[in-house]
Protein backbone atom coordinates (compact mmCIF):
# COMPACT_ATOMS: atom_id res chain seq x y z
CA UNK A 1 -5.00 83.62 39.76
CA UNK A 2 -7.20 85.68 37.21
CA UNK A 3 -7.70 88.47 40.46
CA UNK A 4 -4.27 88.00 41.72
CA UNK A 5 -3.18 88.87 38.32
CA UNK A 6 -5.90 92.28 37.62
CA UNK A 7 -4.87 93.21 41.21
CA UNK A 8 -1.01 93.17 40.19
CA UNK A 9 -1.85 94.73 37.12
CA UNK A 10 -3.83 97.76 38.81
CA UNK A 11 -1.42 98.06 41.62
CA UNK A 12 1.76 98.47 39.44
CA UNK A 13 0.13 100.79 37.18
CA UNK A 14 -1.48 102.90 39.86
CA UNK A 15 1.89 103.52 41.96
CA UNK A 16 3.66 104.36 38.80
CA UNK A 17 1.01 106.88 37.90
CA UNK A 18 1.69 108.43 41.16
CA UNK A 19 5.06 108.48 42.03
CA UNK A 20 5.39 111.86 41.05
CA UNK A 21 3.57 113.34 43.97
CA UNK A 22 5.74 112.07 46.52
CA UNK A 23 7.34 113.91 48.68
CA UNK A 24 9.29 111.96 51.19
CA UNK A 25 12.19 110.89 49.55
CA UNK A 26 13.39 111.22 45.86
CA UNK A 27 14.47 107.69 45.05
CA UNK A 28 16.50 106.41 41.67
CA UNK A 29 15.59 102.98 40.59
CA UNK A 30 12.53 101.83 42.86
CA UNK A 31 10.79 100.62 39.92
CA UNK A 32 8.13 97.79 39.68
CA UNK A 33 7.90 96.30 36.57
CA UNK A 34 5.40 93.55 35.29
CA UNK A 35 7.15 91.31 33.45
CA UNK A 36 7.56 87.32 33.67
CA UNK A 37 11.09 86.77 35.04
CA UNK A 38 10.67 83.69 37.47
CA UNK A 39 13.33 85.11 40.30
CA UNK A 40 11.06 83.32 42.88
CA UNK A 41 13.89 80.88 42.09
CA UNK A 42 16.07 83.71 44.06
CA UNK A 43 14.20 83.39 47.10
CA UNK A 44 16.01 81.09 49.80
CA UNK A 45 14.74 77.42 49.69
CA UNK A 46 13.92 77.61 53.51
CA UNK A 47 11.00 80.24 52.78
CA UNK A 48 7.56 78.61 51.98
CA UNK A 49 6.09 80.51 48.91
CA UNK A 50 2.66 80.38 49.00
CA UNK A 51 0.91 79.90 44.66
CA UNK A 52 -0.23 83.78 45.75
CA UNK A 53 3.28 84.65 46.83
CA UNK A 54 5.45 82.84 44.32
CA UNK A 55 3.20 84.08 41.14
CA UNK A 56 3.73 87.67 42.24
CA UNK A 57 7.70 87.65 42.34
CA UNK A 58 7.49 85.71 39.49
CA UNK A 59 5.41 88.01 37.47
CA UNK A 60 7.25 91.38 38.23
CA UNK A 61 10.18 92.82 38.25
CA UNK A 62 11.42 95.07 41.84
CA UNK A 63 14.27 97.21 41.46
CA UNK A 64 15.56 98.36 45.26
CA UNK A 65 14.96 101.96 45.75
CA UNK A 66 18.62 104.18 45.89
CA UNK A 67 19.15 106.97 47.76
CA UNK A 68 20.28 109.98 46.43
CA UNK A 69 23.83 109.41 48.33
CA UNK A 70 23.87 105.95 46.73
CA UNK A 71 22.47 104.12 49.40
CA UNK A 72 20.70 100.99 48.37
CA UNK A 73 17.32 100.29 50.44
CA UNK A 74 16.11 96.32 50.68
CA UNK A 75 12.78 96.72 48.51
CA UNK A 76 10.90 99.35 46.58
CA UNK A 77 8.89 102.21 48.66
CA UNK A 78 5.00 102.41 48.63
CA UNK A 79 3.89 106.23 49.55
CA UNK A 80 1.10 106.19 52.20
CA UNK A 81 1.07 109.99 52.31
CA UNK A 82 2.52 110.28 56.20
CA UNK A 83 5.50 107.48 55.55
CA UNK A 84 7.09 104.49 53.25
CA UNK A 85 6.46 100.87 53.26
CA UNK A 86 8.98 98.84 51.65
CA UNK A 87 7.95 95.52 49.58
CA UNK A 88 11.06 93.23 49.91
CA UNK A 89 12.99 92.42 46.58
CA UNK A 90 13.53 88.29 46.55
CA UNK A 91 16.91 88.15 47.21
CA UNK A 92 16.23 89.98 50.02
CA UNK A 93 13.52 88.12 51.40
CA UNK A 94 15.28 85.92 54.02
CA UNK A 95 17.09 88.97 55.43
CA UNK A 96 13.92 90.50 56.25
CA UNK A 97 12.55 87.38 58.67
CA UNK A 98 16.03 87.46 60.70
CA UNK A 99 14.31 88.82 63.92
CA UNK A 100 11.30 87.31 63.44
CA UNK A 101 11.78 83.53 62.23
CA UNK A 102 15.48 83.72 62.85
CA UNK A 103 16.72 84.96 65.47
CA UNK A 104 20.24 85.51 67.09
CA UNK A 105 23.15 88.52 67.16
CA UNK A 106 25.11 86.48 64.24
CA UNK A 107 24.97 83.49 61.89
CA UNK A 108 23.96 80.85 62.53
CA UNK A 109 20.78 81.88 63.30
CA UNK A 110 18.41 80.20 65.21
CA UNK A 111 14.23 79.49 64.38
CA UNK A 112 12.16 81.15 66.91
CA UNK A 113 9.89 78.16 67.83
CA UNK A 114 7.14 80.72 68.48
CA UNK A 115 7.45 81.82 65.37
CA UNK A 116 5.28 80.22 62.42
CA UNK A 117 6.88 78.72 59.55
CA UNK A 118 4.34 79.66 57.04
CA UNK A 119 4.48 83.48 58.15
CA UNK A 120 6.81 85.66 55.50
CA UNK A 121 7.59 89.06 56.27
CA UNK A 122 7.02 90.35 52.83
CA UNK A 123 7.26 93.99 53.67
CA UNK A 124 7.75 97.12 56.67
CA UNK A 125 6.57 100.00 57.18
CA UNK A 126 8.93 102.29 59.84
CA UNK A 127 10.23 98.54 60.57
CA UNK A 128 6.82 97.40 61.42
CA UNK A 129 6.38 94.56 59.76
CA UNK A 130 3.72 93.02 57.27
CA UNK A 131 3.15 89.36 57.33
CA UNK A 132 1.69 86.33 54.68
CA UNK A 133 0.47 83.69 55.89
CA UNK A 134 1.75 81.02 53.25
CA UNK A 135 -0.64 77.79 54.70
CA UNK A 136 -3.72 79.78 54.26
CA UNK A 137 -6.07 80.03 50.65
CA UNK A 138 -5.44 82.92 48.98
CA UNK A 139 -2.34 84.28 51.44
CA UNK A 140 -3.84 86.60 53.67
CA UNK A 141 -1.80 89.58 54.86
CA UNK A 142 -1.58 90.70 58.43
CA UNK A 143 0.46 93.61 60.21
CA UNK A 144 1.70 95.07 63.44
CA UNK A 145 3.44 98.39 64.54
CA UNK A 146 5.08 98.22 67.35
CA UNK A 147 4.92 95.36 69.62
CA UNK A 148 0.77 95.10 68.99
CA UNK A 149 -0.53 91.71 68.00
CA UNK A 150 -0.66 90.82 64.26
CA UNK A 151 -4.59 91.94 62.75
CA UNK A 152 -5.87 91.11 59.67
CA UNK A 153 -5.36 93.88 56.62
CA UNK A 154 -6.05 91.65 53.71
CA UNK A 155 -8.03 88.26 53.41
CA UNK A 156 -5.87 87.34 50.41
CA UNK A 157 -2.64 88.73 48.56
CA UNK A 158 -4.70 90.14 45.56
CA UNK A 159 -6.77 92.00 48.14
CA UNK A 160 -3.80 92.95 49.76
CA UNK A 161 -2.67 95.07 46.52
CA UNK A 162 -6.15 96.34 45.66
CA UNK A 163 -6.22 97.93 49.28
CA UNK A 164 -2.43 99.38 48.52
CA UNK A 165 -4.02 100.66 44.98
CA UNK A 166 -6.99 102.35 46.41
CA UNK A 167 -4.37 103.95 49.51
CA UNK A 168 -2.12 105.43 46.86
CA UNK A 169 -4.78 106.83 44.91
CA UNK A 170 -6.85 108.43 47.72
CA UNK A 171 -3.85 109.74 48.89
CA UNK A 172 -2.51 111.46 45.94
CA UNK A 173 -5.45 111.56 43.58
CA UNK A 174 -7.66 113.19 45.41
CA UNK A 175 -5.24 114.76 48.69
CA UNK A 176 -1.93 115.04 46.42
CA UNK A 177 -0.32 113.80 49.44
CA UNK A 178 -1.59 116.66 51.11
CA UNK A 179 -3.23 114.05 54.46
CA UNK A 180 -2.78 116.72 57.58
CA UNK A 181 -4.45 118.89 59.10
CA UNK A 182 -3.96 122.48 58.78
CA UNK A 183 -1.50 122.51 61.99
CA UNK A 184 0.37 119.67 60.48
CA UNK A 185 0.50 117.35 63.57
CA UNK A 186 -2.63 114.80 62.76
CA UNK A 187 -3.73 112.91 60.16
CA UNK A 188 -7.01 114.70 58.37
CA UNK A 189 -10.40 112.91 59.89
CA UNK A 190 -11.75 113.83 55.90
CA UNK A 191 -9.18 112.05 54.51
CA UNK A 192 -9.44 108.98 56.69
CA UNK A 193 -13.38 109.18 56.54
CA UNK A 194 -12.72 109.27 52.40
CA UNK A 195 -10.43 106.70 52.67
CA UNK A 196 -12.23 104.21 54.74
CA UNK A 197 -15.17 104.73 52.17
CA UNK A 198 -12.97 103.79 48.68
CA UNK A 199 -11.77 100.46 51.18
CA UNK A 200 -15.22 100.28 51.88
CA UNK A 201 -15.72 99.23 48.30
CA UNK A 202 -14.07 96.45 48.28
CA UNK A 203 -13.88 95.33 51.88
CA UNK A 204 -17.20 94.71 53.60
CA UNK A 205 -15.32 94.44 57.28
CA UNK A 206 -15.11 97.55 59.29
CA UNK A 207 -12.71 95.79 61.67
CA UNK A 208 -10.29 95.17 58.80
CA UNK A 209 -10.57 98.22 57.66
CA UNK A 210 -9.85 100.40 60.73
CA UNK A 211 -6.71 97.69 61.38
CA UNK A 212 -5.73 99.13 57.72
CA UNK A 213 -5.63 102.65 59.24
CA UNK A 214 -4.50 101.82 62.40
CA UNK A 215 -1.13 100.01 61.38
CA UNK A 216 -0.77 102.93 58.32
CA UNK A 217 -1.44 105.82 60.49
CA UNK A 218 -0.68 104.60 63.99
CA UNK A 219 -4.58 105.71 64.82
């Protein structure tokens, strides 16, 4: 757990370096906090919690992101410069496989048999949603936007945060969330070219890393 643990570490202190810059929403709360606090033991009992999985929610605190209006979101917001992924908090992380595991218009809900029982949606992005697979070493993460198949974005759940710490920093370090082109309408090829480089650091598949992009920035 020593890299699941640097990667956590990294992550949490990268996005609150950064939260400044964006310029999406203004959010109260939203806070990630490291912090031992064991509310895995929030999570519903049907969910398989991968080691990965289980010593993350144990070992940090999410506060759900409010709206100005007082809305209250299901997660905290990660910035990716162009639009905002949400991490689900634990108690809210059976809610967010109804439609996926559990399907149906009301309770009960039924299991989609198609559905794996060791996939947890973990997060979303513009309701596309990213995916651990709990029966796997290390808990790798895949994602899909729209109705596309599920591809690879992280071999592992540390992995999975060191690629979120190196997309908030390119993003805002170096861009300031400033990703378009002049006209506005597409993403910058410079920025994507820097940012498939900084991946390129610690990922040493190009396939993986243009599925990064792809499900981000709908390439």
């Amino acid at each position: 757990m020593k890299q699941l643990e640097a990667a956590l570490k990294k992550f949490i202190e990268i996005r609150n370096t950064y939260r400044e810059y964006y310029t999406h929403c203004q959010f109260k709360e939203d806070e990630i906090i490291l912090e031992t606090n064991m509310f895995s033991n929030l999570i519903d009992k049907r969910i398989p919690l991968s080691p990965e999985l289980k010593f993350f929610y144990d070992n940090c605190t999410l506060k759900k992101a409010i709206l100005e209006d007082g809305s209250i979101l299901n997660g905290v917001s990660i910035d990716t410069g162009t639009s905002i992924a949400y991490i689900s908090t634990p108690e809210m992380l059976y809610k967010r496989q109804l439609g996926f595991r559990w399907v149906g218009v009301k309770e009960p809900y039924r299991e989609d048999d198609s559905w794996e029982r060791a996939w947890v949606i973990i997060a979303d992005r513009n309701e596309d949603p990213i995916m651990v697979d709990t029966s796997k070493p290390g808990s790798p993460v895949l994602a899909r936007y729209e109705m596309n198949d599920f591809t690879i974005i992280a071999k592992s759940f540390a992995e999975f945060l060191e690629v979120l710490s190196i997309v908030i920093e390119v993003t805002y370090k170096k861009y300031h969330g400033e990703i378009m082109n002049d006209d506005g309408f597409e993403i910058s090829e410079k920025f994507l070219d820097d940012l498939r480089i900084a991946l390129g650091t610690i990922l040493d598949d190009d396939t993986q890393i243009e599925n990064i992009l792809d499900y981000l920035y709908e390439l």
